[in-house]
Protein backbone atom coordinates (compact mmCIF):
# COMPACT_ATOMS: atom_id res chain seq x y z
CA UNK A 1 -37.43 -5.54 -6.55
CA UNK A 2 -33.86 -6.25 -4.50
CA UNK A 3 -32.81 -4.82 -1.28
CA UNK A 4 -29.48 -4.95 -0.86
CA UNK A 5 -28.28 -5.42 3.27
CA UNK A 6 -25.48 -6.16 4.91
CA UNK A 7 -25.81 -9.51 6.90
CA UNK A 8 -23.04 -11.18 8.92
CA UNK A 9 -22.52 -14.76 8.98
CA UNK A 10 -19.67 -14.87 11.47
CA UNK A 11 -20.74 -18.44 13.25
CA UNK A 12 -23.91 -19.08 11.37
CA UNK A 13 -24.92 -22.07 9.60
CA UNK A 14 -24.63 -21.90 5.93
CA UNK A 15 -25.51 -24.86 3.95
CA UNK A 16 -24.16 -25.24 0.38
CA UNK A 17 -26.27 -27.86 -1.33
CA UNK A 18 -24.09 -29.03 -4.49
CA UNK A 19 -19.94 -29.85 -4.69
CA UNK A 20 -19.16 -28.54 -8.26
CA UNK A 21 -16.97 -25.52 -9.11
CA UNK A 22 -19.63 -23.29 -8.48
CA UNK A 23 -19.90 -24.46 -4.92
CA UNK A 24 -16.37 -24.47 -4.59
CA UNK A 25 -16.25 -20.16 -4.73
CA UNK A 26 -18.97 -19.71 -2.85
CA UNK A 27 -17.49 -21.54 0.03
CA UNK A 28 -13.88 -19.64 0.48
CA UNK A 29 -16.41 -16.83 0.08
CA UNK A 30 -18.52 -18.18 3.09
CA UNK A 31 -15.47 -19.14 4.93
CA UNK A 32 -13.92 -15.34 4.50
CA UNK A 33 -16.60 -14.04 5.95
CA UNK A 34 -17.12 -16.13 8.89
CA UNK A 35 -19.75 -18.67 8.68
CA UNK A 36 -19.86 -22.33 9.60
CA UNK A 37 -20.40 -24.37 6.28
CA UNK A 38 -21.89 -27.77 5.82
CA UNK A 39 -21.69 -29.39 2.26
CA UNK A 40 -24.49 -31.85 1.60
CA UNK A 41 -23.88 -33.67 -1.75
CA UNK A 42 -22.91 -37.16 -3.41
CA UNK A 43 -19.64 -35.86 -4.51
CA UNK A 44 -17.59 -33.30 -4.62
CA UNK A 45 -15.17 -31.62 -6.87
CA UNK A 46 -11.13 -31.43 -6.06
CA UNK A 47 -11.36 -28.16 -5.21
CA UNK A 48 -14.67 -28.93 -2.72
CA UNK A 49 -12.44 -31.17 -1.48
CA UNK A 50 -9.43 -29.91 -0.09
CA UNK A 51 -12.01 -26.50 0.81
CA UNK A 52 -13.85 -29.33 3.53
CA UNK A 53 -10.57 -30.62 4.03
CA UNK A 54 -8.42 -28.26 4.99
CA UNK A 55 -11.44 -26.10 6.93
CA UNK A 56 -12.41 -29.48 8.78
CA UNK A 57 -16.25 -28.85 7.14
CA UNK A 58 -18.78 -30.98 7.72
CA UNK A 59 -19.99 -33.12 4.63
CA UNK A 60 -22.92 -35.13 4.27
CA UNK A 61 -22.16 -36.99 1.26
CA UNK A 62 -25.18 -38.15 -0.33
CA UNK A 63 -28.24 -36.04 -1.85
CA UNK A 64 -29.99 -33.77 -0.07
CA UNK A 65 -32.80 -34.28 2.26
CA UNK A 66 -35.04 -32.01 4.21
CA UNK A 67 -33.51 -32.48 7.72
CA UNK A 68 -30.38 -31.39 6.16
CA UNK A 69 -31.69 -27.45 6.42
CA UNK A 70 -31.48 -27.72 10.45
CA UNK A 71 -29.88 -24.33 12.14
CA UNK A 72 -28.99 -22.93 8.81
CA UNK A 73 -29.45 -19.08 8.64
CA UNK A 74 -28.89 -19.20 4.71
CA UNK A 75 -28.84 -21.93 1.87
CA UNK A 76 -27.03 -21.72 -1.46
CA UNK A 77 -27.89 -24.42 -3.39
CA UNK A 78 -25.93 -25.13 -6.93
CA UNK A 79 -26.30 -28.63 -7.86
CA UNK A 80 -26.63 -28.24 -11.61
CA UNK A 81 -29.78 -29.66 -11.65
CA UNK A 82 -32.30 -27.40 -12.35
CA UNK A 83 -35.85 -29.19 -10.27
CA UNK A 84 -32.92 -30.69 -7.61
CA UNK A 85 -32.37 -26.61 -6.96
CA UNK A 86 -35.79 -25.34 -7.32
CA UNK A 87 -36.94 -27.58 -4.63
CA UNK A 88 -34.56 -26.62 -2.39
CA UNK A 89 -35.77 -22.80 -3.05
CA UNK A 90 -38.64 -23.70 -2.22
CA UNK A 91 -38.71 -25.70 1.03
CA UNK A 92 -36.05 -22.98 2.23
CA UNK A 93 -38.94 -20.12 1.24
CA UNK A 94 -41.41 -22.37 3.16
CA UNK A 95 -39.30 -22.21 6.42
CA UNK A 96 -38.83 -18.83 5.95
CA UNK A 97 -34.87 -19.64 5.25
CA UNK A 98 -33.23 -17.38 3.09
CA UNK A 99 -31.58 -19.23 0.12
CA UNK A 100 -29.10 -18.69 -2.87
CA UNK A 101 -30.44 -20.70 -6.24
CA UNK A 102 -27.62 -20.92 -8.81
CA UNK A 103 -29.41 -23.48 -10.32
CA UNK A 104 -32.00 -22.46 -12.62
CA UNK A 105 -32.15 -18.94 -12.97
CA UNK A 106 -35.05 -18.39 -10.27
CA UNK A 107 -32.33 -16.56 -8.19
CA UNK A 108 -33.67 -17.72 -4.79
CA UNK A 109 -35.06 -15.39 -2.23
CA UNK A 110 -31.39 -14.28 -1.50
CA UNK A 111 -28.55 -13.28 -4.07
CA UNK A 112 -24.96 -12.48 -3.63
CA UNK A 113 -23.77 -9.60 -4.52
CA UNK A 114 -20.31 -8.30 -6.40
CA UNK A 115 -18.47 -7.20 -3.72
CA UNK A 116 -15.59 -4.58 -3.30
CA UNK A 117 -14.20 -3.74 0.02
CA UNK A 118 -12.17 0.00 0.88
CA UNK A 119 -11.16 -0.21 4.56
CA UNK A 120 -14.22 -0.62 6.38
CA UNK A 121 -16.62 0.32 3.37
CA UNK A 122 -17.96 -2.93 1.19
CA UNK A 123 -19.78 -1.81 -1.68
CA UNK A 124 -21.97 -4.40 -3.47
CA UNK A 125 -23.48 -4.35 -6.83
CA UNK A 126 -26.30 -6.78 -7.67
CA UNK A 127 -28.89 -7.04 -11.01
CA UNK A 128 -32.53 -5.94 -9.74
CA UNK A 129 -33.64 -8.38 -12.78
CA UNK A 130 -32.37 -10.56 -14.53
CA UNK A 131 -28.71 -12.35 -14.29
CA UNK A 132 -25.48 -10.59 -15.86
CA UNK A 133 -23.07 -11.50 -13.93
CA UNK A 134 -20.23 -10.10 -16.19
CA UNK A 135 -22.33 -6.60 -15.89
CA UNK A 136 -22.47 -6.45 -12.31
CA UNK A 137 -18.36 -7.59 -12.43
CA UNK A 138 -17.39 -4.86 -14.66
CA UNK A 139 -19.28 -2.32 -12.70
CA UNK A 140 -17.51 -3.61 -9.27
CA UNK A 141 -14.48 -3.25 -10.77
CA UNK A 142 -15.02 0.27 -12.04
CA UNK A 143 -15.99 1.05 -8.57
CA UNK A 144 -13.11 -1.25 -6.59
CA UNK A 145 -10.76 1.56 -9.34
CA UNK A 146 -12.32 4.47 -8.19
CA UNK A 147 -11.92 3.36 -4.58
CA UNK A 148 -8.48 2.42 -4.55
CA UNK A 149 -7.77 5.48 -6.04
CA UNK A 150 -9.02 7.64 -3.34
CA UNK A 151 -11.78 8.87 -5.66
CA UNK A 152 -14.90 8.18 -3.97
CA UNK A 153 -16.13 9.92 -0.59
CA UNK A 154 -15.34 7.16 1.58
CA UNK A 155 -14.43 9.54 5.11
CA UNK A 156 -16.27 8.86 8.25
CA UNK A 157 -19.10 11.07 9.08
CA UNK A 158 -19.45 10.14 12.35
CA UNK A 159 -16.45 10.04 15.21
CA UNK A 160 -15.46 7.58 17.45
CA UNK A 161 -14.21 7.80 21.11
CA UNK A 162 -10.83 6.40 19.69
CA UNK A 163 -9.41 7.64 16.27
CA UNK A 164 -6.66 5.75 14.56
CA UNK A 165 -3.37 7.04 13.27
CA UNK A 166 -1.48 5.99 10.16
CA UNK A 167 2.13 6.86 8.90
CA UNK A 168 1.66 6.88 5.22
CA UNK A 169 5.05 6.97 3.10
CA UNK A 170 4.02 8.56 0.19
CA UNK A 171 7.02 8.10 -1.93
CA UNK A 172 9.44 10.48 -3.80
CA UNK A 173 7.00 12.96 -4.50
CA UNK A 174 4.55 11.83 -8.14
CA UNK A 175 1.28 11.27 -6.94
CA UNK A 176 0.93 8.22 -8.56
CA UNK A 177 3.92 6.54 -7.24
CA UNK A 178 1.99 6.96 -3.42
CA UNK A 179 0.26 3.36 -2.85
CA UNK A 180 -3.10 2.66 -3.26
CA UNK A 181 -3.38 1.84 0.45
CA UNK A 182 -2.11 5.03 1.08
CA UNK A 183 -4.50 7.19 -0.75
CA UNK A 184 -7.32 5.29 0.16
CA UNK A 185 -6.47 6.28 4.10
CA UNK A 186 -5.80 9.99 2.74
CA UNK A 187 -9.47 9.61 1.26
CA UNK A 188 -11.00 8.83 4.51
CA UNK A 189 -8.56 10.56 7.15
CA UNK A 190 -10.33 13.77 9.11
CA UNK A 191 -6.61 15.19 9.93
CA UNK A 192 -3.51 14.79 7.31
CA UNK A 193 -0.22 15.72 8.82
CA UNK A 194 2.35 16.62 6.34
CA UNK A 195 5.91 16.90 5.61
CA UNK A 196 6.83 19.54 3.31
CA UNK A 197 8.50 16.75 0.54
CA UNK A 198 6.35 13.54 -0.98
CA UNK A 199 3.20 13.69 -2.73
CA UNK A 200 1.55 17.08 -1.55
CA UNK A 201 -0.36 17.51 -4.59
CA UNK A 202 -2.53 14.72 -3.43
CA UNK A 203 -4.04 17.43 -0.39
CA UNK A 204 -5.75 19.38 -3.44
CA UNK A 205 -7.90 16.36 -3.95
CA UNK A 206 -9.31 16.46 -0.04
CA UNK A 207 -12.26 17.96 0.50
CA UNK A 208 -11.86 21.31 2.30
CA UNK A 209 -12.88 19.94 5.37
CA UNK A 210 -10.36 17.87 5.74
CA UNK A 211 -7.41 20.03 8.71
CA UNK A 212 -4.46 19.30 6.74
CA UNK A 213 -1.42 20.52 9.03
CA UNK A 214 1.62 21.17 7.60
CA UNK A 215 4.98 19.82 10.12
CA UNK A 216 7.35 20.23 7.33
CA UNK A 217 11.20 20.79 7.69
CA UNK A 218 13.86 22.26 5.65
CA UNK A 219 17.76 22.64 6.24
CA UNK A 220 18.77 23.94 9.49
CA UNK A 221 14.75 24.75 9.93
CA UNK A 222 12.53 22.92 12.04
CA UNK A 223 9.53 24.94 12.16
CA UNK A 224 7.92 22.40 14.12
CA UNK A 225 9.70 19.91 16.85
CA UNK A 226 8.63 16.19 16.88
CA UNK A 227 7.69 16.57 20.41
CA UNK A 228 5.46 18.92 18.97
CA UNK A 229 4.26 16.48 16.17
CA UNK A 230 4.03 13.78 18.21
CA UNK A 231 1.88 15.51 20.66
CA UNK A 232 -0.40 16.96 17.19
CA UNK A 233 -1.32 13.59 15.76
CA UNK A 234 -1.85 11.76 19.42
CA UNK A 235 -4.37 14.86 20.20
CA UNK A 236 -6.19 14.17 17.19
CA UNK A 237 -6.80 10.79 17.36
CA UNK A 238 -7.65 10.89 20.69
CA UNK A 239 -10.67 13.14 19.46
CA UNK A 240 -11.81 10.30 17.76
CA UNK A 241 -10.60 11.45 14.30
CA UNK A 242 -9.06 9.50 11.20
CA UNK A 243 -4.98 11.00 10.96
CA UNK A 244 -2.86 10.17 8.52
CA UNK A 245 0.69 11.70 9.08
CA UNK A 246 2.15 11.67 5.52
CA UNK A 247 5.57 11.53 4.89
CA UNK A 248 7.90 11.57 1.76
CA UNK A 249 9.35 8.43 1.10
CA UNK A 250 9.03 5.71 3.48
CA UNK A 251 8.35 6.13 7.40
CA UNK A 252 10.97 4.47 8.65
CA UNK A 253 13.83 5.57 6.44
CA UNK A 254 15.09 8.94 8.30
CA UNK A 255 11.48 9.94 8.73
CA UNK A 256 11.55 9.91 12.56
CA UNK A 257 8.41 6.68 12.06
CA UNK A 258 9.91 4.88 14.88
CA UNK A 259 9.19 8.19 17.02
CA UNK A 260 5.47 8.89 15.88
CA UNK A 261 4.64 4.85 16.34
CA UNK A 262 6.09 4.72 20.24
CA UNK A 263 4.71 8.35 20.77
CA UNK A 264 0.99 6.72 20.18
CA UNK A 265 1.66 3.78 21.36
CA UNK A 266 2.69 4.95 24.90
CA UNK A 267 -0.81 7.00 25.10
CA UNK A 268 -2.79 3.82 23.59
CA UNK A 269 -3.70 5.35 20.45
CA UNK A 270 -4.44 2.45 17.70
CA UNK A 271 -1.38 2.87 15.03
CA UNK A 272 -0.20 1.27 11.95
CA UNK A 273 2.73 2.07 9.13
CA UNK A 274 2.01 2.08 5.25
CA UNK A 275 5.40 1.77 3.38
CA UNK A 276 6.32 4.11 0.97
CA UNK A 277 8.85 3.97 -2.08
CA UNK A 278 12.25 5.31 -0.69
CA UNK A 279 14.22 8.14 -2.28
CA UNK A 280 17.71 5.55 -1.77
CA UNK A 281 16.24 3.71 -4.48
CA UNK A 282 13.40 5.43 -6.61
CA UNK A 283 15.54 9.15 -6.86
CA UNK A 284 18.62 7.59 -8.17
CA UNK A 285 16.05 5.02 -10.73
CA UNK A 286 15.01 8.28 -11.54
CA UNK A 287 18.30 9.43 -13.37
CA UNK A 288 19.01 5.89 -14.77
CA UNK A 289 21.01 4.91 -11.84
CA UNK A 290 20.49 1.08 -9.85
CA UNK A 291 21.85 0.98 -6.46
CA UNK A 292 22.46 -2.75 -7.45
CA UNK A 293 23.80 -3.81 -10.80
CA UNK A 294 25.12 -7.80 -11.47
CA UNK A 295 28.58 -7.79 -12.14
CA UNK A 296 29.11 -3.89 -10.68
CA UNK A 297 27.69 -4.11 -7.30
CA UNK A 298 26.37 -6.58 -5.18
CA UNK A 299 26.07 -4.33 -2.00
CA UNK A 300 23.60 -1.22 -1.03
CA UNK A 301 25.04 1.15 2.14
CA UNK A 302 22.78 3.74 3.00
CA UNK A 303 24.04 6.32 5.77
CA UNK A 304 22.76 10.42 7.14
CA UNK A 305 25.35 12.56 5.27
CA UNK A 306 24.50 14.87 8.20
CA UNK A 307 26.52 12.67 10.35
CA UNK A 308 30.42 11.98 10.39
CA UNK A 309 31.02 8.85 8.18
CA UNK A 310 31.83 5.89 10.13
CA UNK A 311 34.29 3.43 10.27
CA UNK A 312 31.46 1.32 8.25
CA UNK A 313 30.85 4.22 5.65
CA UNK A 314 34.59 4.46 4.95
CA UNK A 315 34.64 0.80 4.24
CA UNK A 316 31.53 0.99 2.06
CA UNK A 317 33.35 3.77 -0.06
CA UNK A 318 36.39 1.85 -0.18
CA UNK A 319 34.40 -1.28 -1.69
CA UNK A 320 34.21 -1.55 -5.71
CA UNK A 321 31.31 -3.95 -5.12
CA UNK A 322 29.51 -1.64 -3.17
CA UNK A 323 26.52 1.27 -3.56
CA UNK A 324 26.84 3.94 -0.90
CA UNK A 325 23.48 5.89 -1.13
CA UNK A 326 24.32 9.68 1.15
CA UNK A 327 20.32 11.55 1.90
CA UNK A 328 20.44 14.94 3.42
CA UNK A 329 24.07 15.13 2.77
CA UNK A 330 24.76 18.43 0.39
CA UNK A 331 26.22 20.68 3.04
CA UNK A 332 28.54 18.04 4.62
CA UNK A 333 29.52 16.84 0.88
CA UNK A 334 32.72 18.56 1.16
CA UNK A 335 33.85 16.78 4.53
CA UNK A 336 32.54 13.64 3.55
CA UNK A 337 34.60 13.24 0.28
CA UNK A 338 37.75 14.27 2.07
CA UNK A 339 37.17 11.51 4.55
CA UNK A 340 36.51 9.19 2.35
CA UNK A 341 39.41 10.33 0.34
CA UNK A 342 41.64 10.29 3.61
CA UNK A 343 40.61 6.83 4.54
CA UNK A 344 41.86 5.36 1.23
CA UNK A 345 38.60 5.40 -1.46
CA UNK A 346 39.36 5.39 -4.90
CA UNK A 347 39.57 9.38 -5.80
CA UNK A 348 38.07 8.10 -9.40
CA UNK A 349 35.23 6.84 -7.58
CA UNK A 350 32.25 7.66 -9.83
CA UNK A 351 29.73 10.22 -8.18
CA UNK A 352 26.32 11.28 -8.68
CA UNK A 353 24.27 13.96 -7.48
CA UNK A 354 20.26 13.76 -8.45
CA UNK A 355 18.65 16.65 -7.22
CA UNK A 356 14.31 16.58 -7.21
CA UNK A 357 14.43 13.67 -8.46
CA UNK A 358 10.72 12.32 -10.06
CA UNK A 359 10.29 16.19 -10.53
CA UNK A 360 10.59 18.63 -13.54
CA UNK A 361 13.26 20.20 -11.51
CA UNK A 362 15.40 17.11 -11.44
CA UNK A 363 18.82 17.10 -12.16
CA UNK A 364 22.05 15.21 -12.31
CA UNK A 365 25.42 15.85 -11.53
CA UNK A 366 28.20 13.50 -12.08
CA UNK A 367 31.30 13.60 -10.45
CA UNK A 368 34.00 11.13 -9.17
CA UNK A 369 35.23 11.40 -5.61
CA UNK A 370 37.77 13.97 -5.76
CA UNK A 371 36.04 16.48 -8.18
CA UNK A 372 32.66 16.27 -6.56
CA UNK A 373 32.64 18.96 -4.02
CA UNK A 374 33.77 21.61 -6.83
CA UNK A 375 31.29 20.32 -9.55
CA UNK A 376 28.22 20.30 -7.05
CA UNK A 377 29.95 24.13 -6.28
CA UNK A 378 29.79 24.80 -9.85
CA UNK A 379 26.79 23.41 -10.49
CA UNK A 380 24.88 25.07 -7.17
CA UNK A 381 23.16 21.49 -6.23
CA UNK A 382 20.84 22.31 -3.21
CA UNK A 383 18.50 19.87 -1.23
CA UNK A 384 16.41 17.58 -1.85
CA UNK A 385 19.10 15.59 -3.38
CA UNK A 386 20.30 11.96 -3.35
CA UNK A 387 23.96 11.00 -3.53
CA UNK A 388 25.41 8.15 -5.08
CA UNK A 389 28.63 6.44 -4.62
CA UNK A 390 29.86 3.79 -6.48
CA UNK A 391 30.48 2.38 -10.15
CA UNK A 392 26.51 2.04 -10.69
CA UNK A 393 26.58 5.56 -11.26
CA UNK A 394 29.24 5.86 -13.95
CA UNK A 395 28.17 7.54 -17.16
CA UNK A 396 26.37 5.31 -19.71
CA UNK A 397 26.17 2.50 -17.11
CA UNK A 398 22.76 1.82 -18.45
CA UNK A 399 21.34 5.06 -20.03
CA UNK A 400 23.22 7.24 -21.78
CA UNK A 401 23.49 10.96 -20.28
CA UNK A 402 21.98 13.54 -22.18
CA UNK A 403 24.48 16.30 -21.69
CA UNK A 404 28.16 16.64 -20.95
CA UNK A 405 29.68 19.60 -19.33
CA UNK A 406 33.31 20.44 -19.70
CA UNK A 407 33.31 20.40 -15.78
CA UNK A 408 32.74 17.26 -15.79
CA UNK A 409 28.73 16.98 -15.18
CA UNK A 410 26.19 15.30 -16.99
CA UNK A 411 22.67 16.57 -16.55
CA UNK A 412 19.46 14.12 -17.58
């Protein structure tokens, strides 16, 4: 019978009796978590080497001896030699020093484990009898899956005095396209703050007592202020609770990050960023469109089509060589292409308009400068939508368009 425990070797003595390749993974797993190694054998391997090397370990370089067991809180011993190993069990299980026997099946009193780690969680698989190491691997893995995934109950039970808030970007909206760090945190958050675009679907998987809070805004509608969501997610985690404010795309690309991160930081609430896949990139991959292209352009300009276009904008447009990606920039589509136009930018300028894109709504409009403000009329293109400006997003550039409209659109 095995009981698994969690033991911490941070500054302990671990010695590792044997330098072959066996020895050599069992130290970088000794040295991640902690311990203070001391190699006792005649030689060592290449990788043992540079391992005592580069960590400055101590190594006695001869066989091993009795004495050699002084201080150490755990022994792994893997010389190959089956009695060499067995002996070292057993003087270890006389001194009542737990030990690790690779050597000859016996296992030792002590046996590492397959190990998977999700946040804070480690989860550890070991064989109750018997060796299988490729077993207890594929099992670990299977579990490592189903933790990354977000698919295991891995949320705090008990609260702390000080939660921990994290801006998750979850991307343009597929739940698989969300990272794996990111719903791992949505697995064990206590409070998910939302935006109204990304990958909601993902709150149906939360259990139901998870306080999801919905923050999100729409055109000309800001239901909720950021003061307001500032103040939400700093009150929560100052209740000692896991939030994770989750965002569509990527934090720090027109998500207002910068303001959430300074909000807790100026109240001393413990904060970190996730990145997400950005709608200037991933919505126009969507329709077959890449903001960079060798040979068409070799520059990306990415601008708030709810502000005036600047002097830096206008130079963008006017650039052959160069991708001008517009978010949030239907209503102002009209003034923007007439400044554009007035400042000297091609008026056959090829134009594209992907609307909920990654979506079964999505849809493409093409245009070139001068006829894009009546085709996106004609066409009724409303937000969320991503426009592109530039020769990458010229019909047939790379995939052919599905459909041609007389007007002038394409639609994917």
């Amino acid at each position: 019978m095995v009981t698994m425990m969690g033991i911490s070797l941070v500054g302990r003595q671990v010695v590792m009796v044997g330098g072959g390749r066996v020895a050599a993974r069992r130290i970088r797993r000794f040295l991640l978590d902690g311990a203070v190694i001391r190699v006792v054998a005649p030689e060592v391997c290449a990788d043992v080497a540079r391992l005592v090397q580069d960590n400055q370990l101590e190594w006695i370089a001869r066989g091993f001896q009795p004495a050699d067991l002084s201080d150490a809180w755990l022994v792994h011993t893997a010389t190959g030699d089956a009695p060499t190993d067995g002996g070292v069990a057993a003087l270890c299980s006389e001194r009542r020093i737990l030990c690790i026997n690779a050597g000859d099946g016996a296992h030792g009193s002590a046996r590492l484990a397959a190990e998977t780690q999700s946040g804070d969680s480690i989860v550890g698989v070991v064989s109750d009898t018997g060796v299988d190491p490729v077993r207890t691997s594929l099992l670990r893995d299977a579990i490592a899956e189903r933790l990354r995934n977000g698919g295991l109950p891995v949320r705090r039970r008990r609260t702390t005095t000080v939660g921990h808030v994290h801006l998750v970007g979850g991307g343009p909206g597929p739940v698989d396209l969300i990272t794996v760090r990111g719903r791992r945190l949505l697995a064990e958050a206590d409070v998910v703050v939302t935006d109204r675009l990304g990958p909601t679907a993902v709150l149906d998987e939360l259990s139901s007592t998870v306080e999801i809070i919905d923050v999100g805004k729409r055109p000309q509608h800001h239901p909720v202020p950021q003061d307001e969501i500032n103040a939400i997610i700093v009150d929560r985690a100052r209740r000692g609770l896991r939030v994770v404010r989750l965002k569509g795309g990527d934090p720090f690309v027109y998500g207002r990050g910068g303001e959430e991160v300074a909000a807790c930081l100026a109240t001393g609430v413990p904060v970190d960023v996730v990145p997400g896949l950005t709608s200037i990139v991933s919505v126009p991959q969507a329709a077959g469109i890449p903001v960079t292209h060798r040979g068409t352009a070799a520059a990306l300009h990415v601008v708030n089509g709810q502000d005036a276009p600047t002097e830096a904008t206008l130079a963008a447009l006017r650039d052959p060589q160069t991708t001008t990606v517009v978010l949030m920039g239907v209503s102002a589509l009209a003034s923007f292409a007439v400044a554009a136009l007035d400042a000297g930018a091609d008026e056959n300028l090829p134009v594209a308009i992907v609307e909920s894109g990654h979506t079964d709504a999505q849809r493409t409009t093409r245009a070139t400068l001068a006829t894009a403000t009546d085709a996106a009329a004609r066409a009724g293109v409303r937000n969320p939508a991503v426009m592109v400006f530039g020769h990458v997003a010229a019909v047939d550039l790379l995939m052919p368009a599905l459909t041609s409209h007389a007007d002038g659109r394409t639609t994917l």
